[in-house]
Protein backbone atom coordinates (compact mmCIF):
# COMPACT_ATOMS: atom_id res chain seq x y z
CA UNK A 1 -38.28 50.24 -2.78
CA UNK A 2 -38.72 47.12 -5.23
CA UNK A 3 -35.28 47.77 -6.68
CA UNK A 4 -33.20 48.42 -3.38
CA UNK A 5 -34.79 44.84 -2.05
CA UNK A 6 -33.69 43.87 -5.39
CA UNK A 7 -30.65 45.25 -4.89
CA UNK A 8 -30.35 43.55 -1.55
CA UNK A 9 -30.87 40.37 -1.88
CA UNK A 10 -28.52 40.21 -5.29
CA UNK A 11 -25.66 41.30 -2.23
CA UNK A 12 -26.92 38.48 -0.10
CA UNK A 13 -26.65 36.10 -2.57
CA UNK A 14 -23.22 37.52 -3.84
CA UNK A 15 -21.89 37.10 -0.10
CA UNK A 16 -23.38 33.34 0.19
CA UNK A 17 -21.47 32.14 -3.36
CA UNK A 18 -18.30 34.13 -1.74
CA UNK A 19 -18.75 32.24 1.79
CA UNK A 20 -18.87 29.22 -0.26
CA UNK A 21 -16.14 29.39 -1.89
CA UNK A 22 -14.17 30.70 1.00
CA UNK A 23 -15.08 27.39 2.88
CA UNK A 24 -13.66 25.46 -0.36
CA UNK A 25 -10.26 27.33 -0.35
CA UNK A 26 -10.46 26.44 3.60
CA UNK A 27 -10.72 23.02 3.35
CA UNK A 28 -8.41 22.65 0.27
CA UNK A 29 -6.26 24.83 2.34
CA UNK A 30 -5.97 22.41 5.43
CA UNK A 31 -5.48 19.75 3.82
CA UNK A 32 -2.25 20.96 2.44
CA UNK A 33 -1.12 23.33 4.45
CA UNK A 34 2.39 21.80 6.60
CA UNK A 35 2.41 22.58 10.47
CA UNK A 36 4.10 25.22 11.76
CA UNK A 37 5.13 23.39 14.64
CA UNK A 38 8.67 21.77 15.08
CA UNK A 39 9.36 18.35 15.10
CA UNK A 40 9.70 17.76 19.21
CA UNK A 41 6.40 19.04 19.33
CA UNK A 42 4.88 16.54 16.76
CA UNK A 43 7.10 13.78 17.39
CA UNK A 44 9.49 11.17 19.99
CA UNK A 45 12.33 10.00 18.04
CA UNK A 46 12.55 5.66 18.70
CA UNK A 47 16.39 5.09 17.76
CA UNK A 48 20.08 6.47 19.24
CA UNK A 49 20.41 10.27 18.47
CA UNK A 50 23.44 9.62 16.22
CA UNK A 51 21.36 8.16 13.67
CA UNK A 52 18.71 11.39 13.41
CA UNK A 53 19.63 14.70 12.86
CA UNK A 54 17.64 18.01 11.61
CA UNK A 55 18.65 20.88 8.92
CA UNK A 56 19.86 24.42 10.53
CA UNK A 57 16.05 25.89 10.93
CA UNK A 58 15.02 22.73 12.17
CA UNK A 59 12.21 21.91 9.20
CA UNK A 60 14.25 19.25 7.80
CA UNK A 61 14.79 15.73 9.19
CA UNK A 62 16.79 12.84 8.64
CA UNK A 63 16.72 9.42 9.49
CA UNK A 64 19.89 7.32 8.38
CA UNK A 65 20.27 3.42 8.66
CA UNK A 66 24.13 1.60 8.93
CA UNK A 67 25.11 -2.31 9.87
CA UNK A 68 24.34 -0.70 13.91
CA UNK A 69 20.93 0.72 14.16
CA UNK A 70 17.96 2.07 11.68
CA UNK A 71 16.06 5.11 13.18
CA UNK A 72 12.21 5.61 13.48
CA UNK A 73 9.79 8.58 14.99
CA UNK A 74 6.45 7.81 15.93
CA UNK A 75 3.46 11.03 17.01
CA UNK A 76 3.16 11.75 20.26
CA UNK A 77 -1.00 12.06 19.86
CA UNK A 78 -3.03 9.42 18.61
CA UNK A 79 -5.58 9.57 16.23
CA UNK A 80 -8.79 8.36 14.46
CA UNK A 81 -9.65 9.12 11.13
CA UNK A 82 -8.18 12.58 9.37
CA UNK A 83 -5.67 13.93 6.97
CA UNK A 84 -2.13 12.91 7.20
CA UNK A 85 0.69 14.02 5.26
CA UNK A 86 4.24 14.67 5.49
CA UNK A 87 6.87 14.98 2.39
CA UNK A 88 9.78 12.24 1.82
CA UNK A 89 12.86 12.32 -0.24
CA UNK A 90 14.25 8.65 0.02
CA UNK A 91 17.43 7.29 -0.27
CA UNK A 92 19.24 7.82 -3.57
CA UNK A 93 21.46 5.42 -5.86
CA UNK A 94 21.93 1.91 -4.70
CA UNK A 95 19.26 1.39 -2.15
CA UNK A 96 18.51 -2.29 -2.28
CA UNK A 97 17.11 -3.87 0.59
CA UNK A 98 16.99 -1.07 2.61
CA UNK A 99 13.13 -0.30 3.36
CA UNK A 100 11.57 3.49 4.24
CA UNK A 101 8.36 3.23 5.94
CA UNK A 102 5.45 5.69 6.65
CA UNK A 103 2.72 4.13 8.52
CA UNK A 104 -0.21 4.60 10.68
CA UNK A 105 -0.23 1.96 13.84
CA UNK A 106 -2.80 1.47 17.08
CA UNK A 107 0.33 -1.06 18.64
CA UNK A 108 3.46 -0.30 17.49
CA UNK A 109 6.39 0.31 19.60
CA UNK A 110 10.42 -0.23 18.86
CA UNK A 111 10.18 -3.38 20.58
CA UNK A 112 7.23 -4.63 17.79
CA UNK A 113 4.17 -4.64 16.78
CA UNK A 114 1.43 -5.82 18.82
CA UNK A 115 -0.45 -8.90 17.64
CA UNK A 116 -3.99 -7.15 17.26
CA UNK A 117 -2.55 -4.05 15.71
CA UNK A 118 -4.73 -2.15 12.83
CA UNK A 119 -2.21 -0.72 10.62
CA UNK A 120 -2.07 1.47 7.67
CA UNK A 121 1.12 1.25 5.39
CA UNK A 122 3.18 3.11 2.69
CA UNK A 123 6.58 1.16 2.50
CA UNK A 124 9.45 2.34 0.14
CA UNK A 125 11.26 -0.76 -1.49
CA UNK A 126 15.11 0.11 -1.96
CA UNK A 127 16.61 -0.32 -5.32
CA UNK A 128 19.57 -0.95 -7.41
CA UNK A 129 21.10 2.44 -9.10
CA UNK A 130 19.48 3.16 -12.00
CA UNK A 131 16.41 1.12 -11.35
CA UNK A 132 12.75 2.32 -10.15
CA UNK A 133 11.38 2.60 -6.51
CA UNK A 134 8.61 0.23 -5.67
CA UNK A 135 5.73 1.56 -3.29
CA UNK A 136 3.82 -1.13 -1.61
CA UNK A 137 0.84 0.00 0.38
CA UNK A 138 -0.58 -2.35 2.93
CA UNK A 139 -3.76 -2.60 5.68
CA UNK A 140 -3.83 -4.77 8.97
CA UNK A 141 -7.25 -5.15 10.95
CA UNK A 142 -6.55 -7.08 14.21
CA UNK A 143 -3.11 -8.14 13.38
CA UNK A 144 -4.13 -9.51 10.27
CA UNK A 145 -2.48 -7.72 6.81
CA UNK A 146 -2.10 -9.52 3.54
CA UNK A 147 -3.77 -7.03 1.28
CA UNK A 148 -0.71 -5.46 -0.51
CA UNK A 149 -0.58 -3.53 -3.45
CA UNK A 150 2.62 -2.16 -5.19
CA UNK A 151 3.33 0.45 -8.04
CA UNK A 152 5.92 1.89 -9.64
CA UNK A 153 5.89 6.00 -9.42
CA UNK A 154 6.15 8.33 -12.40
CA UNK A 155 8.90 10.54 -11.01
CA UNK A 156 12.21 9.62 -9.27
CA UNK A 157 11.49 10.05 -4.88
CA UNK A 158 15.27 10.25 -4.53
CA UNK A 159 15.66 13.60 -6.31
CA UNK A 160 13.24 15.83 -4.43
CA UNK A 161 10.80 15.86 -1.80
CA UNK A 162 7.23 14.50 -2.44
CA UNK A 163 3.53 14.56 -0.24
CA UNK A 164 2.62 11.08 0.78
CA UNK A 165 -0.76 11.34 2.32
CA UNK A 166 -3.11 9.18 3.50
CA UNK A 167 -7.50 10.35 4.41
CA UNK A 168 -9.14 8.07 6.46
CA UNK A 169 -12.65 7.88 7.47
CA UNK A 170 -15.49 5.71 7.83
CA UNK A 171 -16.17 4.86 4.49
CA UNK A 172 -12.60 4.50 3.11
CA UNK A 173 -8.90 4.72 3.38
CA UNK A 174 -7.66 6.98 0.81
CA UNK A 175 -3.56 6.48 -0.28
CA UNK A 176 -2.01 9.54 -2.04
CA UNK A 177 0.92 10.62 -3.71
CA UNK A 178 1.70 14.35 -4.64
CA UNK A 179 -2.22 14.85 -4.74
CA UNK A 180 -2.82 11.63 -6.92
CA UNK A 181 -4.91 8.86 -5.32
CA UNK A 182 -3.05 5.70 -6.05
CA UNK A 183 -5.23 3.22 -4.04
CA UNK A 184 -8.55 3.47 -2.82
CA UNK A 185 -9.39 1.20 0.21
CA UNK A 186 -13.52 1.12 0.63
CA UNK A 187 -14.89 -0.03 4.15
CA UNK A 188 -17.13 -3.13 2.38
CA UNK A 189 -18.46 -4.42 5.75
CA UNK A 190 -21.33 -5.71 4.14
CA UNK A 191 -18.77 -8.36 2.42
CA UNK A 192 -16.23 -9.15 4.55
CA UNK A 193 -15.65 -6.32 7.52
CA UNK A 194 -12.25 -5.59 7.09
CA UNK A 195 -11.26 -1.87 8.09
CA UNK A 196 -9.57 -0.31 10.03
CA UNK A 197 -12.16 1.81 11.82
CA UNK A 198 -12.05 0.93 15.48
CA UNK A 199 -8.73 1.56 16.91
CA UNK A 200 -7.03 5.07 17.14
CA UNK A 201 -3.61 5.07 15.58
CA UNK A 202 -0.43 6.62 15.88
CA UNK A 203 2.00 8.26 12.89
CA UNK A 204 5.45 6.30 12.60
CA UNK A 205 7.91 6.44 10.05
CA UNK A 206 11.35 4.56 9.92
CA UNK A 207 14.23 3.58 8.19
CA UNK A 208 15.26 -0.63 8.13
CA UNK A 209 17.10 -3.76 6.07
CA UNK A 210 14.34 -5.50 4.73
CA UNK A 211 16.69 -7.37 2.38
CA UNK A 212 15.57 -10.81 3.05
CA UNK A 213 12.75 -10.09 0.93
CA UNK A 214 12.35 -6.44 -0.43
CA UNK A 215 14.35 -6.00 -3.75
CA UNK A 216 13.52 -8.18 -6.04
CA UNK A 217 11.94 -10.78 -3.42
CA UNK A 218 15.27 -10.97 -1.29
CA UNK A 219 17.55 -11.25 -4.06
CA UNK A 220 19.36 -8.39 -3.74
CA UNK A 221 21.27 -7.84 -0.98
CA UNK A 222 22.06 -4.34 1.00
CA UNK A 223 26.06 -2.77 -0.21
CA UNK A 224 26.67 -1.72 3.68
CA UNK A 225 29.46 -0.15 2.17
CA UNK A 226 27.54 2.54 0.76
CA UNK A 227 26.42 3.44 4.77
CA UNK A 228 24.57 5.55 5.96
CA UNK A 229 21.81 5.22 3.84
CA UNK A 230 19.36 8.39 4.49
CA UNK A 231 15.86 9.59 3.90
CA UNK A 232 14.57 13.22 4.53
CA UNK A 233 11.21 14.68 6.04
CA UNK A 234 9.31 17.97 5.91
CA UNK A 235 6.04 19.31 6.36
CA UNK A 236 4.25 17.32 8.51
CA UNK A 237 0.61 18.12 8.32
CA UNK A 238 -2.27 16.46 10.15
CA UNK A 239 -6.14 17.45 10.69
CA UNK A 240 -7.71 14.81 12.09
CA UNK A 241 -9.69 13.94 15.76
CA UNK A 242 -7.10 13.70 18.35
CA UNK A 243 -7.95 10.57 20.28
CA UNK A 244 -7.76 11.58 24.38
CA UNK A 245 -9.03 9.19 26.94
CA UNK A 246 -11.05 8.46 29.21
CA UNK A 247 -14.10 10.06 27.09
CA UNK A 248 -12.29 10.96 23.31
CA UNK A 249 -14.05 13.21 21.07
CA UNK A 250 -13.90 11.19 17.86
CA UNK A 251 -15.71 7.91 19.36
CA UNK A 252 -18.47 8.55 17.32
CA UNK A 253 -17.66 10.44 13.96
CA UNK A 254 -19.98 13.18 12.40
CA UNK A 255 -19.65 15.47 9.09
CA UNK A 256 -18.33 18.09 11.03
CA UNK A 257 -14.71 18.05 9.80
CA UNK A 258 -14.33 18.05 5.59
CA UNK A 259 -12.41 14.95 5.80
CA UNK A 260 -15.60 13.01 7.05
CA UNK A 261 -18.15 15.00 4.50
CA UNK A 262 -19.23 13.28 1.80
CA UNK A 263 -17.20 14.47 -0.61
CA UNK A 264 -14.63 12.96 1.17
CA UNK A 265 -16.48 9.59 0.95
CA UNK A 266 -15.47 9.25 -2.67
CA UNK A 267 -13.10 10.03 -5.37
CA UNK A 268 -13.74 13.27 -7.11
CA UNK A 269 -14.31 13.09 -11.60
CA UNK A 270 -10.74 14.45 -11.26
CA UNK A 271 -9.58 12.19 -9.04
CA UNK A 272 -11.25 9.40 -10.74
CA UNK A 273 -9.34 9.96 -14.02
CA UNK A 274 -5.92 10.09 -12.29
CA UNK A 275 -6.95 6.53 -10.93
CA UNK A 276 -7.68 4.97 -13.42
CA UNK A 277 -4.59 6.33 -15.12
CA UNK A 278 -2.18 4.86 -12.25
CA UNK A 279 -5.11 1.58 -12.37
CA UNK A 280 -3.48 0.88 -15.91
CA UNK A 281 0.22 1.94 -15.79
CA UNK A 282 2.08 1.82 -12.77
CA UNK A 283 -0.07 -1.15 -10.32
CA UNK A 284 3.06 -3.70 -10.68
CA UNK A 285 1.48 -6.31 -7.80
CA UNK A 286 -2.60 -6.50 -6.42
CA UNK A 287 -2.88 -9.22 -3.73
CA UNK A 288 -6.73 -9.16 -5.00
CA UNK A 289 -4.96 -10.42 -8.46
CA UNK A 290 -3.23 -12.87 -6.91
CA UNK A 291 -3.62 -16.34 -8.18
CA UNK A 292 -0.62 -17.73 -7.23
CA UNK A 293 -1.97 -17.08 -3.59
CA UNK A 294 -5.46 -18.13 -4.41
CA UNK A 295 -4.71 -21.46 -5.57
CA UNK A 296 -2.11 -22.33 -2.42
CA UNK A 297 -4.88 -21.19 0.03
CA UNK A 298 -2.21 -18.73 0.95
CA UNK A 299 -4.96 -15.94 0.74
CA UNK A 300 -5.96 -14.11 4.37
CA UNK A 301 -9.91 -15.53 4.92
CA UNK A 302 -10.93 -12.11 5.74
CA UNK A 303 -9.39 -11.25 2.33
CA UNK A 304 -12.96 -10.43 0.91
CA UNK A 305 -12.50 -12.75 -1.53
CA UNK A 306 -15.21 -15.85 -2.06
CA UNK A 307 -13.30 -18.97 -1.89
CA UNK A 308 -15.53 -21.99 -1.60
CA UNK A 309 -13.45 -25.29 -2.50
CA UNK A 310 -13.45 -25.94 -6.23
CA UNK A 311 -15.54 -23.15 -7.72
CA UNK A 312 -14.26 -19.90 -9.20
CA UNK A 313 -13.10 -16.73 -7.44
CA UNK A 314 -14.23 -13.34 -7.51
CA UNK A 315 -12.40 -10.19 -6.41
CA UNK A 316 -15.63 -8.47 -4.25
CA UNK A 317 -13.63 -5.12 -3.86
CA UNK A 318 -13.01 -5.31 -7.53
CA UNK A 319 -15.80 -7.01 -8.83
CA UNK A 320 -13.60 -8.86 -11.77
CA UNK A 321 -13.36 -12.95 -11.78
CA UNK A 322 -9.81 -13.71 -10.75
CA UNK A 323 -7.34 -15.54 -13.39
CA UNK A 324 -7.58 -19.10 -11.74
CA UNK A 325 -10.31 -21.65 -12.17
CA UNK A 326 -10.48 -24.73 -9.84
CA UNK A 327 -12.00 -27.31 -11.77
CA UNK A 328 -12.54 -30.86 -10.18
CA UNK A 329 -12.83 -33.29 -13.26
CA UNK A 330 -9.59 -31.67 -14.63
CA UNK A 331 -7.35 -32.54 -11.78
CA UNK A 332 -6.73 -36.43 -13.14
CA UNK A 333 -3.20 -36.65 -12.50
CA UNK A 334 -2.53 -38.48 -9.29
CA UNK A 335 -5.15 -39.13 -6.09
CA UNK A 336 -3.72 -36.12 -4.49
CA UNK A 337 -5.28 -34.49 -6.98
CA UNK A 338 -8.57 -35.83 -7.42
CA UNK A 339 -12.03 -35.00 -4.74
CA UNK A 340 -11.63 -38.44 -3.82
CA UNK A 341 -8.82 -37.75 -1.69
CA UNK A 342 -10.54 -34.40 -0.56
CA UNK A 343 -9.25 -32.41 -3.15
CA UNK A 344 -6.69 -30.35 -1.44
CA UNK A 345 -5.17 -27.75 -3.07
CA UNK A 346 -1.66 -27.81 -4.49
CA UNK A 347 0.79 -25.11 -3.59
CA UNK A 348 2.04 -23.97 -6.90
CA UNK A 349 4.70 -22.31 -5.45
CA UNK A 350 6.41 -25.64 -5.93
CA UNK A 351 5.83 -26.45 -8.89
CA UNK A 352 8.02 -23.02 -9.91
CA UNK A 353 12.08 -23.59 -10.83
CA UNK A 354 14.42 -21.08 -9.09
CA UNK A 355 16.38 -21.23 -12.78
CA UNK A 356 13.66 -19.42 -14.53
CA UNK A 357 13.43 -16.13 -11.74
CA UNK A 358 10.74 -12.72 -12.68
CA UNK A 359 12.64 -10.29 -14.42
CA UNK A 360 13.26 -7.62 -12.36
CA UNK A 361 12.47 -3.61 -11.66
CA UNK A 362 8.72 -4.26 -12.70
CA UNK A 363 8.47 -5.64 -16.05
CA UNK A 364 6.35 -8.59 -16.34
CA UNK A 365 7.62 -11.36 -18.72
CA UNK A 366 9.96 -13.62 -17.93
CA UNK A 367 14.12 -13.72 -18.39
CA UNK A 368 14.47 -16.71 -20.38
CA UNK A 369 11.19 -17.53 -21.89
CA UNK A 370 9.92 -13.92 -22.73
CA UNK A 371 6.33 -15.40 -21.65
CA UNK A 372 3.97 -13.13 -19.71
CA UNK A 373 4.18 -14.37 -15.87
CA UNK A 374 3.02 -13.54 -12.43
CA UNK A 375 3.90 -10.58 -11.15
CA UNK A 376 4.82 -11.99 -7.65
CA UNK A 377 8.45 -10.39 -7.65
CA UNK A 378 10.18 -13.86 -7.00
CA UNK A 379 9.85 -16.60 -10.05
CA UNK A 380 7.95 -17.08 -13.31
CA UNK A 381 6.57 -20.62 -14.26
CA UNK A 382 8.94 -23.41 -15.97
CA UNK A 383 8.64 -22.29 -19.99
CA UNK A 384 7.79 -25.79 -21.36
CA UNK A 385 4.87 -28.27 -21.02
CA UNK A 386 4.39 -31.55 -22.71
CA UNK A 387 0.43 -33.18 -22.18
CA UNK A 388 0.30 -31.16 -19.10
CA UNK A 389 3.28 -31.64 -17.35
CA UNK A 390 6.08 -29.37 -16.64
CA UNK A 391 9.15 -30.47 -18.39
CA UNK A 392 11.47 -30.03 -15.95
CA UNK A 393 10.32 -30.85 -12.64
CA UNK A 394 7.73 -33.37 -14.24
CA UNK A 395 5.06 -32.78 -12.23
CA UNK A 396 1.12 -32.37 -13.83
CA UNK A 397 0.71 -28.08 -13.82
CA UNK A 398 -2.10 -26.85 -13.17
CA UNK A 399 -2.70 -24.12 -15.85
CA UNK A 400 -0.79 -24.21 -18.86
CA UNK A 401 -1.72 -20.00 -19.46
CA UNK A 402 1.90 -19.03 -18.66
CA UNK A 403 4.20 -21.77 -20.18
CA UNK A 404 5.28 -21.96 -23.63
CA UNK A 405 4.03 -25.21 -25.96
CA UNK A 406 7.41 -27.11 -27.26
CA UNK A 407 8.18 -30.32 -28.09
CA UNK A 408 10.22 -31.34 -24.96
């Protein structure tokens, strides 16, 4: 009798580990697993049908852009917090200024985005032939953005198609590529309460020329000769809590759904290693790294950043002391300068010569001078100082970290 209860209770343990790992395989399951559905069920197209079109069977779509129109799609369901992914093959060869976007909007429409939108942002920068794709990834809270990131991807997006996903829930926003987390967005609302957890969204994607400023910070222009410039979608996949009014399920989240569970909260060890790997070799811009913007004030308030007048800054989402120092008794070179007059801050933006322009396609030193510069996609600093002052547009700099000692 003792060894059948044995017996027993070694199947009922057998059948718990098995349940357990068949909810595992589940969840990984869902998360990657592409709708079945077609794309009119999913989707409402926002731009003239000659500028969208679908493969034979109907799983393959493409948006194409020319001097007339871009095109754009948007869900027809809104949602708040889930899985999202859908796989992108962007525009190949000479794709400068032309912008692909795959975002997650609560006021978006193809007339504009509404002023108090929350948004949630993967944008594809176009390049020149030859040259790597730039990925800039982007979140709005009540109209208010600023907090871009960009990297560089290990794989050419024009050759194939590739997941782009995004998890959101309560406790962060979760940015993906082909499985890899490339930026991880924490809801800090004990610092600054800036997420994007209030408003149900909607899925858009689109096709645009952005080239005013995105190749190489507007300096390359879009070849409309090379029109129609096209980029391809598949497998659209979505599990997330499908916002209805009056009464929506998802007003008040739970752990019910393994995209709100708390291993969903935070990066896996796994995940954590990949991370840190993209951390070190493809982030190319960090808005929290930004000291260009810090020292022109040009940083959002909500930013997270503390930025008391004169003192050092510190990243709170990153926890590292930013490159710039603001130090009073230093600042000696005219009464705009000096706390006397109040001590506003100079926008070093001017202080930069268009001659000397950021080498391009992600490299960070600059054409002429070789010197390590800011990696703001537009110019490095002038490459001489003499006692502090820039040497060609004589004014007093700031911080001599990024210009080359000569005898000029």
């Amino acid at each position: 009798m003792e060894k059948r209860a044995s017996s027993m209770a070694n199947i009922f343990l057998i059948s718990v580990v098995l349940f357990l790992l068949s909810c595992s395989s589940i969840q990984e399951t869902v998360a990657q697993t592409p709708s079945s559905s077609s794309f009119d069920d999913n989707f409402s197209k926002t731009c003239p049908e000659t500028h969208f079109t679908t493969s034979a069977d109907g799983h393959t779509w493409y948006l194409s852009l020319d001097k007339s129109s871009g095109c754009g799609f948007e869900t027809k369901d809104k949602y708040r917090f889930g899985w999202f992914s859908m796989k992108l093959k962007l525009v190949g060869g000479d794709s400068a200024g032309v912008v692909t976007a795959y975002y997650m909007c609560s006021d978006c429409t193809k007339l504009g985005a509404g002023p108090e939108r929350d948004e949630i942002d993967f944008e594809f920068l176009g390049n020149r032939t030859g040259q790597p794709y730039t990925i800039q990834t982007n979140v709005y809270k009540n109209g208010t953005g600023g907090r871009e990131m960009r990297h560089v991807l290990w794989f050419d997006p024009t050759e194939d198609f590739h997941s782009y996903s995004v998890l959101w829930n309560p406790h962060q926003l979760l940015f993906l590529v082909d499985k890899t987390p490339i930026r991880v967005y924490k809801n800090a609302n004990y610092t600054n309460n800036f997420f994007p957890i209030e408003k149900p969204m909607s899925l858009f994607s689109s096709i645009w020329n952005a080239d005013d400023w995105a190749t190489r910070g507007g300096l390359e222009k879009t070849n409309w000769t090379l029109a129609p410039f096209v980029s391809s979608y598949k497998d659209f996949s979505v599990d997330a809590c499908k916002w209805e009014d009056p009464y929506p399920a998802c007003v008040s989240t739970t752990t019910e759904h393994w995209w709100d569970q708390y291993p969903s909260w935070y990066l896996s060890n796994d995940q954590k290693v990949d991370y840190a790997w993209v951390q070190r070799n493809l982030v190319v811009y960090d808005y929290c790294k930004d000291s260009e913007r810090e020292i022109s004030g040009e940083l959002p308030s909500s930013s997270g950043h503390k930025n008391p007048r004169f003192t050092a800054m510190v990243c709170e989402k990153c926890e590292k002391k930013l490159s710039k120092v603001i130090v009073p008794d230093k600042w000696k070179e005219g009464a705009h300068n000096t706390t006397e007059a109040g001590g506003r801050k100079i926008n070093e933006n001017k202080l930069l010569s268009k001659k000397h322009r950021w080498t391009p396609y992600g490299t960070t030193k600059c054409i002429i001078c070789k010197q390590q510069v800011h990696q703001d996609g537009k110019y490095c600093h002038t490459c001489a100082y003499s006692k502090g002052v820039c040497a060609m547009c004589g004014k007093q700099v700031l911080d001599t970290k990024f210009y080359k000692q000569s005898n000029v």
